[in-house]
C-alpha atoms as a PDB file:
ATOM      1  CA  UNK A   1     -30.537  33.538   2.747  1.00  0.00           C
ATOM      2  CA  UNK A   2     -33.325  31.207   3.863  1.00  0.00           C
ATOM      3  CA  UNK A   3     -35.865  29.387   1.455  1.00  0.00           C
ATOM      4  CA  UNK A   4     -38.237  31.283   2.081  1.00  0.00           C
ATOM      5  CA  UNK A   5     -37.443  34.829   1.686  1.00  0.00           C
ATOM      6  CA  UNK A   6     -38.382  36.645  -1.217  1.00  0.00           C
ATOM      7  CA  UNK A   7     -35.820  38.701  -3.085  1.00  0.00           C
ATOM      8  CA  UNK A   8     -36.402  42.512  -4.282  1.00  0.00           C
ATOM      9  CA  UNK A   9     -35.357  42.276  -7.973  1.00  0.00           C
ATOM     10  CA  UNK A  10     -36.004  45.819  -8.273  1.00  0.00           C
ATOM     11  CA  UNK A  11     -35.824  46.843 -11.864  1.00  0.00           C
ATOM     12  CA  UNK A  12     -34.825  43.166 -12.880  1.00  0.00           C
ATOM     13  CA  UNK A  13     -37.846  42.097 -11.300  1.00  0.00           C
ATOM     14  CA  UNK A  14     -39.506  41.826 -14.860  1.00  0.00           C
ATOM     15  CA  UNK A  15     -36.680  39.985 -16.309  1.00  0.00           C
ATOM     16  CA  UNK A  16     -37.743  36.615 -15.575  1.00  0.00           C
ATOM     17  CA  UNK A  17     -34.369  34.792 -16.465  1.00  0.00           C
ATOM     18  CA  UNK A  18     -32.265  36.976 -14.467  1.00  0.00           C
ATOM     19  CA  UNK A  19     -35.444  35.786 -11.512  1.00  0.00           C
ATOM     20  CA  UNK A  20     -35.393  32.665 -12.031  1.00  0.00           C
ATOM     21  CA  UNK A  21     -31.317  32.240 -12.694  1.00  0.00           C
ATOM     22  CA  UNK A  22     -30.638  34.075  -9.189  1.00  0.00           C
ATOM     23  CA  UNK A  23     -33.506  32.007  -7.107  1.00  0.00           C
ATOM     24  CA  UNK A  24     -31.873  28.787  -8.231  1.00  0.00           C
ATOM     25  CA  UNK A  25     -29.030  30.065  -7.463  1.00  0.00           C
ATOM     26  CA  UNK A  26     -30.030  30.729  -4.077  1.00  0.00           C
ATOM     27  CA  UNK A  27     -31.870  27.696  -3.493  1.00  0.00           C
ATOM     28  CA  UNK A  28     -28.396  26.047  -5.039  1.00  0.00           C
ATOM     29  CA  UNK A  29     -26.275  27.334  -2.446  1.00  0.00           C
ATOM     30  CA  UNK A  30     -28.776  26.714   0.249  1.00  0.00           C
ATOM     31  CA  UNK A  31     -28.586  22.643  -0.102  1.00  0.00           C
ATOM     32  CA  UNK A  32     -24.560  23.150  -0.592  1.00  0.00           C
ATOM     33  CA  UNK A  33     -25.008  24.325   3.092  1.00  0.00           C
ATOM     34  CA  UNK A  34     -27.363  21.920   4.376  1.00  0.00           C
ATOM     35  CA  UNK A  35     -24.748  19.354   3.007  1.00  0.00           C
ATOM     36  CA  UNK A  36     -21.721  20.965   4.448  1.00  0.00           C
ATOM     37  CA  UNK A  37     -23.488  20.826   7.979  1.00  0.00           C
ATOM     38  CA  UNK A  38     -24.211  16.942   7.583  1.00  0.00           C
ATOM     39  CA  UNK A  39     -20.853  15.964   6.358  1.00  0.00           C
ATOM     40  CA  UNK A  40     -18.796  18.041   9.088  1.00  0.00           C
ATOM     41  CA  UNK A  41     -20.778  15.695  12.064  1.00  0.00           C
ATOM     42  CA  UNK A  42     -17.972  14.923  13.904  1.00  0.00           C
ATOM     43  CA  UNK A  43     -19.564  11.425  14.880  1.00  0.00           C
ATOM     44  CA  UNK A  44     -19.629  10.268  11.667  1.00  0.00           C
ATOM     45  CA  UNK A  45     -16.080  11.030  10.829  1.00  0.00           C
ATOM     46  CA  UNK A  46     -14.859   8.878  14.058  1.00  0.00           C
ATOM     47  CA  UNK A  47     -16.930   5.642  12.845  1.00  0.00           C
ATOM     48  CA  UNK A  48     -15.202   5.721   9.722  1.00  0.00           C
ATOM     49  CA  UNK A  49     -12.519   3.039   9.139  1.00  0.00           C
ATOM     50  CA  UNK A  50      -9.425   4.551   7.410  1.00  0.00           C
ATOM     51  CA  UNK A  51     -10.249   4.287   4.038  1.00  0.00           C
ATOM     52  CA  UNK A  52     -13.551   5.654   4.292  1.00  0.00           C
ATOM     53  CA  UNK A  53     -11.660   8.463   6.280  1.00  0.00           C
ATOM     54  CA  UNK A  54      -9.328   9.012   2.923  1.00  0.00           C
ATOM     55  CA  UNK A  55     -12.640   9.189   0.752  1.00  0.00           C
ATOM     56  CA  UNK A  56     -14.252  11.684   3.382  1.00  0.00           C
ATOM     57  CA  UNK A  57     -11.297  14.085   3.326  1.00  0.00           C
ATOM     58  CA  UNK A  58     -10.728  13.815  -0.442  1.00  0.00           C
ATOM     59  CA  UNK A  59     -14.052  14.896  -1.103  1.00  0.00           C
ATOM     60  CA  UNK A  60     -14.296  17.287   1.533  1.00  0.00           C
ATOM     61  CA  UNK A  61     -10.826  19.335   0.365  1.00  0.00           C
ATOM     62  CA  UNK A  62     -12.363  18.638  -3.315  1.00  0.00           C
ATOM     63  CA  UNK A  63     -15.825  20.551  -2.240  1.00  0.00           C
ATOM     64  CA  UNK A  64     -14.437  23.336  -0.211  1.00  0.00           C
ATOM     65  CA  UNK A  65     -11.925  24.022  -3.066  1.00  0.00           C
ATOM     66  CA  UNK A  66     -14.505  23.770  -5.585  1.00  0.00           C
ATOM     67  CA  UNK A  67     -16.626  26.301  -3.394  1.00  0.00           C
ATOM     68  CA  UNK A  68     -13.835  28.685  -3.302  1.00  0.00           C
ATOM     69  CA  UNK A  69     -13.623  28.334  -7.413  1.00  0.00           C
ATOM     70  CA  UNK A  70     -17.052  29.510  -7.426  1.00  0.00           C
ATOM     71  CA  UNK A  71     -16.150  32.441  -5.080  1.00  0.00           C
ATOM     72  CA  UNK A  72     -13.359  33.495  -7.467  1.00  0.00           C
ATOM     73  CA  UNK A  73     -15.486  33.280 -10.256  1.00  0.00           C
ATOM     74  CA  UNK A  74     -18.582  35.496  -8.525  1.00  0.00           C
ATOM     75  CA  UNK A  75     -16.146  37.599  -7.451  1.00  0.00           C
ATOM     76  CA  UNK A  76     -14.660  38.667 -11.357  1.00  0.00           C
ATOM     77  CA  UNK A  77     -11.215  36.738 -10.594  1.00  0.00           C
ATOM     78  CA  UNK A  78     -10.014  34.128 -13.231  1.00  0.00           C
ATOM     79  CA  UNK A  79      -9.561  30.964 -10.885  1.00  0.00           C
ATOM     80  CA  UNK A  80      -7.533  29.278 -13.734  1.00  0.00           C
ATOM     81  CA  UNK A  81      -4.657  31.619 -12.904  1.00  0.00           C
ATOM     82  CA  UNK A  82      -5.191  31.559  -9.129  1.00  0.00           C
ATOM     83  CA  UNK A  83      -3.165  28.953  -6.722  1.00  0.00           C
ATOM     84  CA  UNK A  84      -6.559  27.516  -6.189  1.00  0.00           C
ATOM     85  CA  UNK A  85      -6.361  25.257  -9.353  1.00  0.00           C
ATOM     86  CA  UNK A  86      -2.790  23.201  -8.316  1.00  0.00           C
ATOM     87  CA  UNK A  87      -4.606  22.566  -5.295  1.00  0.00           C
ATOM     88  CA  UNK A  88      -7.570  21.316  -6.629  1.00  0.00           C
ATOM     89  CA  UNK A  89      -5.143  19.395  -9.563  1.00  0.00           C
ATOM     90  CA  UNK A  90      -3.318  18.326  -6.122  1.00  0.00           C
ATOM     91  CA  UNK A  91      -6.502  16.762  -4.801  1.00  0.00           C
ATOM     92  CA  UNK A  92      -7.138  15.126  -7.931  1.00  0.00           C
ATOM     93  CA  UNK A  93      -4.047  13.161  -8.243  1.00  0.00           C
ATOM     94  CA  UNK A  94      -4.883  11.875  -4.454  1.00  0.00           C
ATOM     95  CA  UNK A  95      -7.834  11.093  -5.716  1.00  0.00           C
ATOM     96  CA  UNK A  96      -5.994   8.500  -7.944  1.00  0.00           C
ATOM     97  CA  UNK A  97      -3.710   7.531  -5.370  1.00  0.00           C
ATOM     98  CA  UNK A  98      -6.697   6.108  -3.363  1.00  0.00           C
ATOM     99  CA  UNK A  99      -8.517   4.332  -5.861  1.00  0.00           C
ATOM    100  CA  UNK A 100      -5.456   2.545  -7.040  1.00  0.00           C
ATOM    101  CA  UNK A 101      -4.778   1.995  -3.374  1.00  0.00           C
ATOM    102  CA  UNK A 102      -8.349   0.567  -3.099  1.00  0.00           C
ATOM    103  CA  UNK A 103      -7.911  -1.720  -6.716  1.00  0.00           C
ATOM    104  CA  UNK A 104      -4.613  -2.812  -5.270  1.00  0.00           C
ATOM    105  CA  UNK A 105      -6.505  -4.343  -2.422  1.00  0.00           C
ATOM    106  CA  UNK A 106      -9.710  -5.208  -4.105  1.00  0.00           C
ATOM    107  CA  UNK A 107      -8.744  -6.644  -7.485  1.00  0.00           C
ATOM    108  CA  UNK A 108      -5.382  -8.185  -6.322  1.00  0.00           C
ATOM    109  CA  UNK A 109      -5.566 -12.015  -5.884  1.00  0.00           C
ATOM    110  CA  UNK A 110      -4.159 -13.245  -2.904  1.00  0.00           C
ATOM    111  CA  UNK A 111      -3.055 -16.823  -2.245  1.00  0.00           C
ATOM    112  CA  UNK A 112      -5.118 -18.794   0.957  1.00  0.00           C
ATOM    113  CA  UNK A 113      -1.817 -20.632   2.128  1.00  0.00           C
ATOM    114  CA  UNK A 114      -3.666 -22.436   3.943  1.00  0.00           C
ATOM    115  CA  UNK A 115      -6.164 -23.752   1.659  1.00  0.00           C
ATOM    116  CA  UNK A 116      -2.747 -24.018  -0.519  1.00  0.00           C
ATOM    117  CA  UNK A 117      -0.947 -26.425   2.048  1.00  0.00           C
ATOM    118  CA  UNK A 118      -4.244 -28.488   2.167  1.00  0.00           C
ATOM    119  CA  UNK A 119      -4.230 -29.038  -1.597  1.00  0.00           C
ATOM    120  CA  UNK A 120      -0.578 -29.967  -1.603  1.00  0.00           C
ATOM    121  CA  UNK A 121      -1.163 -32.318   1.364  1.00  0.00           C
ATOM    122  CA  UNK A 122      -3.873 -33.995  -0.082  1.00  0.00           C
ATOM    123  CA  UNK A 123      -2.443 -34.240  -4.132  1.00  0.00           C
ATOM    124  CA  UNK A 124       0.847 -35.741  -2.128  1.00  0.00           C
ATOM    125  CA  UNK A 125      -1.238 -38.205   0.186  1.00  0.00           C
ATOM    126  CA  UNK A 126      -0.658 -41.936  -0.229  1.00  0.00           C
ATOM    127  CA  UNK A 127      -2.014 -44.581   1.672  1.00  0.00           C
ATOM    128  CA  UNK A 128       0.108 -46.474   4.151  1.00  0.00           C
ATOM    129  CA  UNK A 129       2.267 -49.384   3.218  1.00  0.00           C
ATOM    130  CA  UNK A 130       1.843 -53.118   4.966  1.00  0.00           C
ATOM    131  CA  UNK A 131       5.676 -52.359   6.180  1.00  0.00           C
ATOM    132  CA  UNK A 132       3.997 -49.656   8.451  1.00  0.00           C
ATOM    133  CA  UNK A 133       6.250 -46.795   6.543  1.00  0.00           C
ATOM    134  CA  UNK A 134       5.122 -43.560   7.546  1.00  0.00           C
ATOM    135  CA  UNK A 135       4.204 -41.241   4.399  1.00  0.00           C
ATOM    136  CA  UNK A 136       2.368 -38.669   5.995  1.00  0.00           C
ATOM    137  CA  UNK A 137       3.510 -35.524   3.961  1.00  0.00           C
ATOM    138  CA  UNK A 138       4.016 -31.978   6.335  1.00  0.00           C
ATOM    139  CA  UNK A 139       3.609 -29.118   4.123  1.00  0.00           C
ATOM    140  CA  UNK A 140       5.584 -25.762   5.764  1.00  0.00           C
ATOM    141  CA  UNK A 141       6.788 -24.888   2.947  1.00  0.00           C
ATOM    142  CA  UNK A 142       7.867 -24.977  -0.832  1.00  0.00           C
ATOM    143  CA  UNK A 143      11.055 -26.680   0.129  1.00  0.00           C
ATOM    144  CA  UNK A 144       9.857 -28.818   2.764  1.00  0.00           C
ATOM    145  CA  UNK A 145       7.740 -30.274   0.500  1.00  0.00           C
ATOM    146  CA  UNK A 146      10.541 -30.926  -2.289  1.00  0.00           C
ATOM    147  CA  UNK A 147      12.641 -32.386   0.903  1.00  0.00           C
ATOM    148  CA  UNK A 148       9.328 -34.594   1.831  1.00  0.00           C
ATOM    149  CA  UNK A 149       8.908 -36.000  -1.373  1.00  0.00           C
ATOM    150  CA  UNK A 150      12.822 -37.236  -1.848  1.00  0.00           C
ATOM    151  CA  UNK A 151      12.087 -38.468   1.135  1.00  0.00           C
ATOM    152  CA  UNK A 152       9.519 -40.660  -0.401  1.00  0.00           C
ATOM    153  CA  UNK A 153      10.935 -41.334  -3.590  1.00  0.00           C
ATOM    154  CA  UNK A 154      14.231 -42.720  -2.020  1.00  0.00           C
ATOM    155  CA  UNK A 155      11.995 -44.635   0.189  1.00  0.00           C
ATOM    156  CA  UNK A 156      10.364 -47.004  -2.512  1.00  0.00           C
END
């Protein structure tokens, strides 16, 4: 129905919130439509990195199942007792999924190793002896650096 047709209410036409319930409803299910159309662009969907492609399908399956709830329900059929609900309760737990995916990656620290070996290198740094002993400290490791150090210590 477009936005601009007018509806014959008939009888109901002097019930004014039947009118008015059924015309929002209308102009409801027109933007639903309008929003379907932009999200199914199939150029958007391939600039998408893979996360953002999890989100979009998410909330796509979410919306079309949620449309189809709405369907049941115009329809007289109890949507609660219908399939339809362990596969929207299905969607919902993916929902979760992702966003501790995305927290995992987000909130998780993660250790520079290079900025790591730099501060070892430098808090292990000593200046050169008059004997011309090299201490130069390589840092490849955690034990490389315990070796390195012995190294040192059984030096002096």
């Amino acid at each position: 129905m477009s936005k601009n047709s007018d509806t014959d209410f008939g009888e109901l036409t002097t019930d004014a919130d039947f009118t008015s319930r059924i015309k929002n409803f209308h102009d409801t299910i027109n933007k639903i439509g309008g929003l379907l159309q932009n999200v199914c662009e199939r150029d958007i969907y391939e600039k998408l990195d893979v996360e953002d492609r999890v989100k979009y399908d998410l909330f796509l399956s979410y919306s079309l199942n949620s449309l189809f709830w709405f369907y049941l329900r115009t329809q007289g059929v109890d949507p609660s007792k219908h399939a339809l609900k362990s596969e929207i309760d299905r969607v919902r737990e993916y929902f979760a999924r992702a966003k501790q995916v995305h927290d995992r990656k987000t909130i998780m620290p993660r250790i520079n190793t290079a900025a790591a070996q730099r501060f070892i290198r430098s808090g292990l740094w000593q200046p050169k002896c008059n004997d011309n002993q090299n201490t130069d400290v390589r840092v490849q490791g955690p034990q490389s650096v315990i070796k390195d150090v012995e190294i040192i210590a059984e030096g002096q």
